[in-house]
Protein backbone atom coordinates (compact mmCIF):
# COMPACT_ATOMS: atom_id res chain seq x y z
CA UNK A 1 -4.06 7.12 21.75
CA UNK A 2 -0.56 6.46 20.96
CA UNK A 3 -1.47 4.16 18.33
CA UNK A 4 -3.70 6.09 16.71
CA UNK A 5 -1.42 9.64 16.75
CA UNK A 6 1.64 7.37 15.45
CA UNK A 7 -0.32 5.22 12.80
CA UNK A 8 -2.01 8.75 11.47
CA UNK A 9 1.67 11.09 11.41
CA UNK A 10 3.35 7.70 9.43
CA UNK A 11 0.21 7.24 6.58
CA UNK A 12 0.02 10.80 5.87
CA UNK A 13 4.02 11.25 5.50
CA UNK A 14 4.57 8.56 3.56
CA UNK A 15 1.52 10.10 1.67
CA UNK A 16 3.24 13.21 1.20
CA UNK A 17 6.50 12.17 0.18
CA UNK A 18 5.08 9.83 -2.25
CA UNK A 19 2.87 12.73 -3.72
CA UNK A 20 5.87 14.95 -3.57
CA UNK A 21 7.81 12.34 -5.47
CA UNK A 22 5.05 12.28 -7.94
CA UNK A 23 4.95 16.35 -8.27
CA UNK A 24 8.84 16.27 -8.73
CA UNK A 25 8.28 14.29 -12.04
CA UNK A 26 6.70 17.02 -13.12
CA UNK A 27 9.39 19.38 -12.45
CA UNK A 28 13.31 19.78 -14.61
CA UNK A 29 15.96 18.08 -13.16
CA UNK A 30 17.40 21.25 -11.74
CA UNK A 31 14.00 22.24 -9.71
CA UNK A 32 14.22 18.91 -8.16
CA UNK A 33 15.09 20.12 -4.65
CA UNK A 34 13.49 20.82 -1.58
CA UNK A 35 12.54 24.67 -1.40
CA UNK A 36 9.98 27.06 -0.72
CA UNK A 37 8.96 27.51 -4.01
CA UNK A 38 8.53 23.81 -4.92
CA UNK A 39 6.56 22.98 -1.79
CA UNK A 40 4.43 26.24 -2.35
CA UNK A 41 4.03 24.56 -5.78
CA UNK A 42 3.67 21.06 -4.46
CA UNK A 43 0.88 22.42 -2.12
CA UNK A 44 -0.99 24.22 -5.50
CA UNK A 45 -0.45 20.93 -7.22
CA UNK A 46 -1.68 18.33 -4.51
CA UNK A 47 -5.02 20.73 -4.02
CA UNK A 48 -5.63 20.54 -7.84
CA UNK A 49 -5.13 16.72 -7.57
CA UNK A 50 -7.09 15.98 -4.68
CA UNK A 51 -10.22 18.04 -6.14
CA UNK A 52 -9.90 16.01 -9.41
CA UNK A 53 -11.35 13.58 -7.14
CA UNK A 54 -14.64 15.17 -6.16
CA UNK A 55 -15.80 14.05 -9.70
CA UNK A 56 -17.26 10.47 -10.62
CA UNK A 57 -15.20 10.22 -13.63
CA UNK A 58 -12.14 10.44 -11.83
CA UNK A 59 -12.74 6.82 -9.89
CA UNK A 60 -14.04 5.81 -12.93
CA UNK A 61 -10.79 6.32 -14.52
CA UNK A 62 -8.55 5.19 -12.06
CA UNK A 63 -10.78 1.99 -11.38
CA UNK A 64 -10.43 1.08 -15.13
CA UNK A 65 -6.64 1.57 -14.29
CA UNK A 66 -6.58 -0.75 -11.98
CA UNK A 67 -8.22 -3.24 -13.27
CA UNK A 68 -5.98 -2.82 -16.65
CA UNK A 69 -2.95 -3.11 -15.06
CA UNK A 70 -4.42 -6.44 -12.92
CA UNK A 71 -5.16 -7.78 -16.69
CA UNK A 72 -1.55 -7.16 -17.49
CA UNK A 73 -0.20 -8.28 -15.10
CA UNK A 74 -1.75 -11.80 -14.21
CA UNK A 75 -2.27 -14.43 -16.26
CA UNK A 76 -5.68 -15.51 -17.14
CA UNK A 77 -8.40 -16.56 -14.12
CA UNK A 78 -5.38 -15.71 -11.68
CA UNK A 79 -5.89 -11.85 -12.10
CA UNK A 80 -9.40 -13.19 -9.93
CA UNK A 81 -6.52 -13.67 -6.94
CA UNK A 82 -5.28 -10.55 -6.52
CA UNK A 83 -8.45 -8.66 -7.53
CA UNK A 84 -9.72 -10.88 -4.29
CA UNK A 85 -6.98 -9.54 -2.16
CA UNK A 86 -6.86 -6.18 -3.40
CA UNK A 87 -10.93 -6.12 -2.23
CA UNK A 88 -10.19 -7.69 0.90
CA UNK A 89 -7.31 -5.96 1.76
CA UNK A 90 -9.48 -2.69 0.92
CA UNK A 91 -11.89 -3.54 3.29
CA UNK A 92 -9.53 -4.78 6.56
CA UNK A 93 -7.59 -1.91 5.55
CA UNK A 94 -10.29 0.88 5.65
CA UNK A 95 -12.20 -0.66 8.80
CA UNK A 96 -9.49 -1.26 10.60
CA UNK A 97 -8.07 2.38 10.93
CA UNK A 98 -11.57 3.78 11.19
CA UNK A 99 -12.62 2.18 13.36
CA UNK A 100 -8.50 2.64 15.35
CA UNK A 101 -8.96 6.56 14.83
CA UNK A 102 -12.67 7.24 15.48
CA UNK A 103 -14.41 4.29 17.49
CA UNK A 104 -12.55 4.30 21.16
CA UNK A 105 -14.56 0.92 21.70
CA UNK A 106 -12.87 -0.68 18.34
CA UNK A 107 -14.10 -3.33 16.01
CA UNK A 108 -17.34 -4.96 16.98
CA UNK A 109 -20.85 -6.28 15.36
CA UNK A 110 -21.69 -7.10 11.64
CA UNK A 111 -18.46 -4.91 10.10
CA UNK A 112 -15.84 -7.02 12.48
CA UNK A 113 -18.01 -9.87 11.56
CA UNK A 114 -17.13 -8.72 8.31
CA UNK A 115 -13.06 -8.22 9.03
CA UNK A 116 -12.96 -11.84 9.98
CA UNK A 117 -14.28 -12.69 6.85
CA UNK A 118 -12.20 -10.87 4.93
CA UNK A 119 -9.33 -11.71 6.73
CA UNK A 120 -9.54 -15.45 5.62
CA UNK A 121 -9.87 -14.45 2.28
CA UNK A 122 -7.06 -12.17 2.32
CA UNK A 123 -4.78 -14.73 4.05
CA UNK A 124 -5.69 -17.39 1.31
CA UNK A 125 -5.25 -14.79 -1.79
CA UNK A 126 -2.71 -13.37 -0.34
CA UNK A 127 -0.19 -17.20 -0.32
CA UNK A 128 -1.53 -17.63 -3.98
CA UNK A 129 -0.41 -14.47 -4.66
CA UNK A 130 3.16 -15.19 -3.35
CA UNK A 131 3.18 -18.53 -5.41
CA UNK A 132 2.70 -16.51 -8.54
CA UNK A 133 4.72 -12.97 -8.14
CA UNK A 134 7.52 -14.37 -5.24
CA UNK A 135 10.09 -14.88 -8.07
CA UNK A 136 9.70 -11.06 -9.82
CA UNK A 137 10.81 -9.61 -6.53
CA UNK A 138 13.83 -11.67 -6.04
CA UNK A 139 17.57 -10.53 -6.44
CA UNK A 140 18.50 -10.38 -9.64
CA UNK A 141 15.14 -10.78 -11.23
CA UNK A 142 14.87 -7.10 -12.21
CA UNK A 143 11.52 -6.44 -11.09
CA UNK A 144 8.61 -5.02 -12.97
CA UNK A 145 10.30 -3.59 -15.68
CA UNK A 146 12.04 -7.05 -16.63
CA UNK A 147 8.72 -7.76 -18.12
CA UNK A 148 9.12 -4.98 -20.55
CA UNK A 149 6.17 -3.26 -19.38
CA UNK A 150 6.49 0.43 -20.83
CA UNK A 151 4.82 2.16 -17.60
CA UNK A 152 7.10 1.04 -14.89
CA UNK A 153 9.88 3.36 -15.02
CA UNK A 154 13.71 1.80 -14.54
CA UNK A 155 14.01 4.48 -11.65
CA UNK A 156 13.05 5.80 -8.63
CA UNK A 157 14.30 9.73 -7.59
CA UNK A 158 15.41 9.94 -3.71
CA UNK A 159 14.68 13.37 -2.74
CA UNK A 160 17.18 13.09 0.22
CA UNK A 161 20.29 11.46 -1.99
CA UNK A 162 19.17 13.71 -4.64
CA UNK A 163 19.72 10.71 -6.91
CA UNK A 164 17.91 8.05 -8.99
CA UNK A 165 17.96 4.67 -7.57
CA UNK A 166 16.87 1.48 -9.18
CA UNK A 167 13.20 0.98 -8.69
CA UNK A 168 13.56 -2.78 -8.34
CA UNK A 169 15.08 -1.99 -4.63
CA UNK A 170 11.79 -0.08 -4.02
CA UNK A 171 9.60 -2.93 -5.21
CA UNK A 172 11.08 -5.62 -4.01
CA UNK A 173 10.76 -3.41 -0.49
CA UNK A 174 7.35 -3.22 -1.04
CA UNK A 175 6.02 -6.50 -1.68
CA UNK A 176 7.90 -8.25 0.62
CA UNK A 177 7.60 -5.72 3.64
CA UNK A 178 3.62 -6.56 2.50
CA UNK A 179 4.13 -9.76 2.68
CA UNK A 180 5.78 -10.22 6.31
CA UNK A 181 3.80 -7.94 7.59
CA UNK A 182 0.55 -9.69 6.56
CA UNK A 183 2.47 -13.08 7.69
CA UNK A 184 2.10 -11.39 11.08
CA UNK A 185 -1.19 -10.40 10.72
CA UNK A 186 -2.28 -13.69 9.97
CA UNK A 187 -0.38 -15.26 12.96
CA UNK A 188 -1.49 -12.92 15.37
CA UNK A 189 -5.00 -13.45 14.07
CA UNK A 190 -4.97 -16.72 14.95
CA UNK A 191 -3.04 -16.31 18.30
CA UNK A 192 -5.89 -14.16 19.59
CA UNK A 193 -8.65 -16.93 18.52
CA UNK A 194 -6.86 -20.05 20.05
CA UNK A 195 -7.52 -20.65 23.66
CA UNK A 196 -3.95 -21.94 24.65
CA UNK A 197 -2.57 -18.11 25.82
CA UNK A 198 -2.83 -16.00 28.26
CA UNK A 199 -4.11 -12.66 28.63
CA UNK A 200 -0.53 -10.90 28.74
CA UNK A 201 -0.43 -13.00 25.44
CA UNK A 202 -3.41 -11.92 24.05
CA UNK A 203 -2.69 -7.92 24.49
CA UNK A 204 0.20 -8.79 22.87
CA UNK A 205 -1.32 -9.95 19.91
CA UNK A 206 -3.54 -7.77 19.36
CA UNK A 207 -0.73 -4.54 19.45
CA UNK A 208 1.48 -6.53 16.93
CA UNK A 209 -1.83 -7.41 15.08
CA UNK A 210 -2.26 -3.31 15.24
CA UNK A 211 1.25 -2.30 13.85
CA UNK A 212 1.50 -4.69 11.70
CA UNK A 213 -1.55 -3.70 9.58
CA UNK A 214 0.08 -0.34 9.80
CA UNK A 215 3.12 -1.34 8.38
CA UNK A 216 1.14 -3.28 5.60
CA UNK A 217 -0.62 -0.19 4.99
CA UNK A 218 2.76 1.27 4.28
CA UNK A 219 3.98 -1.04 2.27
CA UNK A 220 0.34 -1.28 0.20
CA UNK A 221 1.19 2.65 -0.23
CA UNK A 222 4.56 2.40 -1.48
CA UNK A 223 3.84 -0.38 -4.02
CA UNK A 224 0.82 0.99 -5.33
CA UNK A 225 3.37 3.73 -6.01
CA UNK A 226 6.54 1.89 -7.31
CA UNK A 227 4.47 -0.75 -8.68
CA UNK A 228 1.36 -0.18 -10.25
CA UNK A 229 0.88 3.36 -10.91
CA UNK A 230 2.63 4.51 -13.55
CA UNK A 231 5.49 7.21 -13.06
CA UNK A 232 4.16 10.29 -14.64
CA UNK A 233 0.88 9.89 -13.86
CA UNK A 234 -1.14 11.59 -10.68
CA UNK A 235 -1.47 14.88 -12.35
């Protein structure tokens, strides 16, 4: 219960204040402030966006995005990688927390048959994909947008600073919070299957198995932001 209520209140804030983030780009530099008006706007704003969805197009459009930007951003067959961990991590993602929310019993049968699966494949893409993007996210590497590529833009607005910060800081945040947290994922996958612990041991696995796809969920949502979508679009 407690994981559930926690992991659901941390998804759909982040959500929000990434979406909020998103509306503010919309908005003049002096309507950049939290007020009534700009949530009631906000709120107006985020319906309108969400119901854009309801139509096939829509996916269409977004799934040619991300397949562009995959193009663009990897080199030859290696785009293959990370369109193998984006679909695996899609999968362990959205089975996981369904099944965390709305099964009490949890994971079992052919879709956890189907999590393990995915899991190896995520853990293997997911080292290749550290080999080839590890050095864009280091200090002093400038991020993204040291590539030149005209839809990352060079900042990121902090609602609660009411400033722009670098956007490197938020992707570098991103992809390595990702990273360790899917390190720990991995690890506690494989603590669970090995028959040298205990069962204390094993319930501890599986929580840090549990929060750690949360926070990887976090992270996935903040880079998708900072990262790959581009900053004025969402509307």
């Amino acid at each position: 219960m407690l994981f559930g209520i926690g992991s659901f209140l941390l998804i759909v804030a982040l959500g929000l204040r990434l979406t909020f983030g998103r509306y503010l780009n919309h908005l003049k530099e002096d309507q950049k402030k939290l007020s009534a008006e700009a949530l009631k706007g906000y709120f107006n704003w985020l319906g309108g966006w969400g119901k854009s969805y309801l139509k096939l197009s829509r996916w269409d459009k977004s799934l040619d995005y991300f397949i562009s930007w995959g193009q663009k951003s990897y080199r030859s067959w290696t785009v293959w990688i990370f369109y193998a961990l984006a679909l695996s991590y899609l999968y362990l993602s959205l089975s996981g927390i369904f099944f965390a929310w709305f099964i009490s019993r949890g994971l079992f049968g052919f879709p956890l048959l189907l999590h393990v699966a995915c899991g190896g494949l995520f853990a293997v893409s997911l080292m290749a994909v550290l080999f080839l993007r590890a050095r864009i996210y280091l200090p002093l590497s400038g991020g993204e947008g040291s590539k030149g590529a005209p839809e990352v833009a060079p900042d990121f607005y902090c609602l609660a600073l009411n400033r722009y910060l670098p956007r490197i800081y938020f992707q570098a945040a991103s992809f390595w919070l990702f990273v360790l947290a899917g390190f720990f994922l991995i690890l506690s996958t494989l603590g669970s299957m090995l028959p040298y612990f205990n069962f204390p041991a094993q319930i501890l696995f599986f929580n840090l198995h549990r929060w750690s796809a949360v926070i990887s969920i976090l992270a996935a949502m903040l880079a998708l932001d900072v990262i790959i979508v581009k900053p004025g679009q969402a509307g």
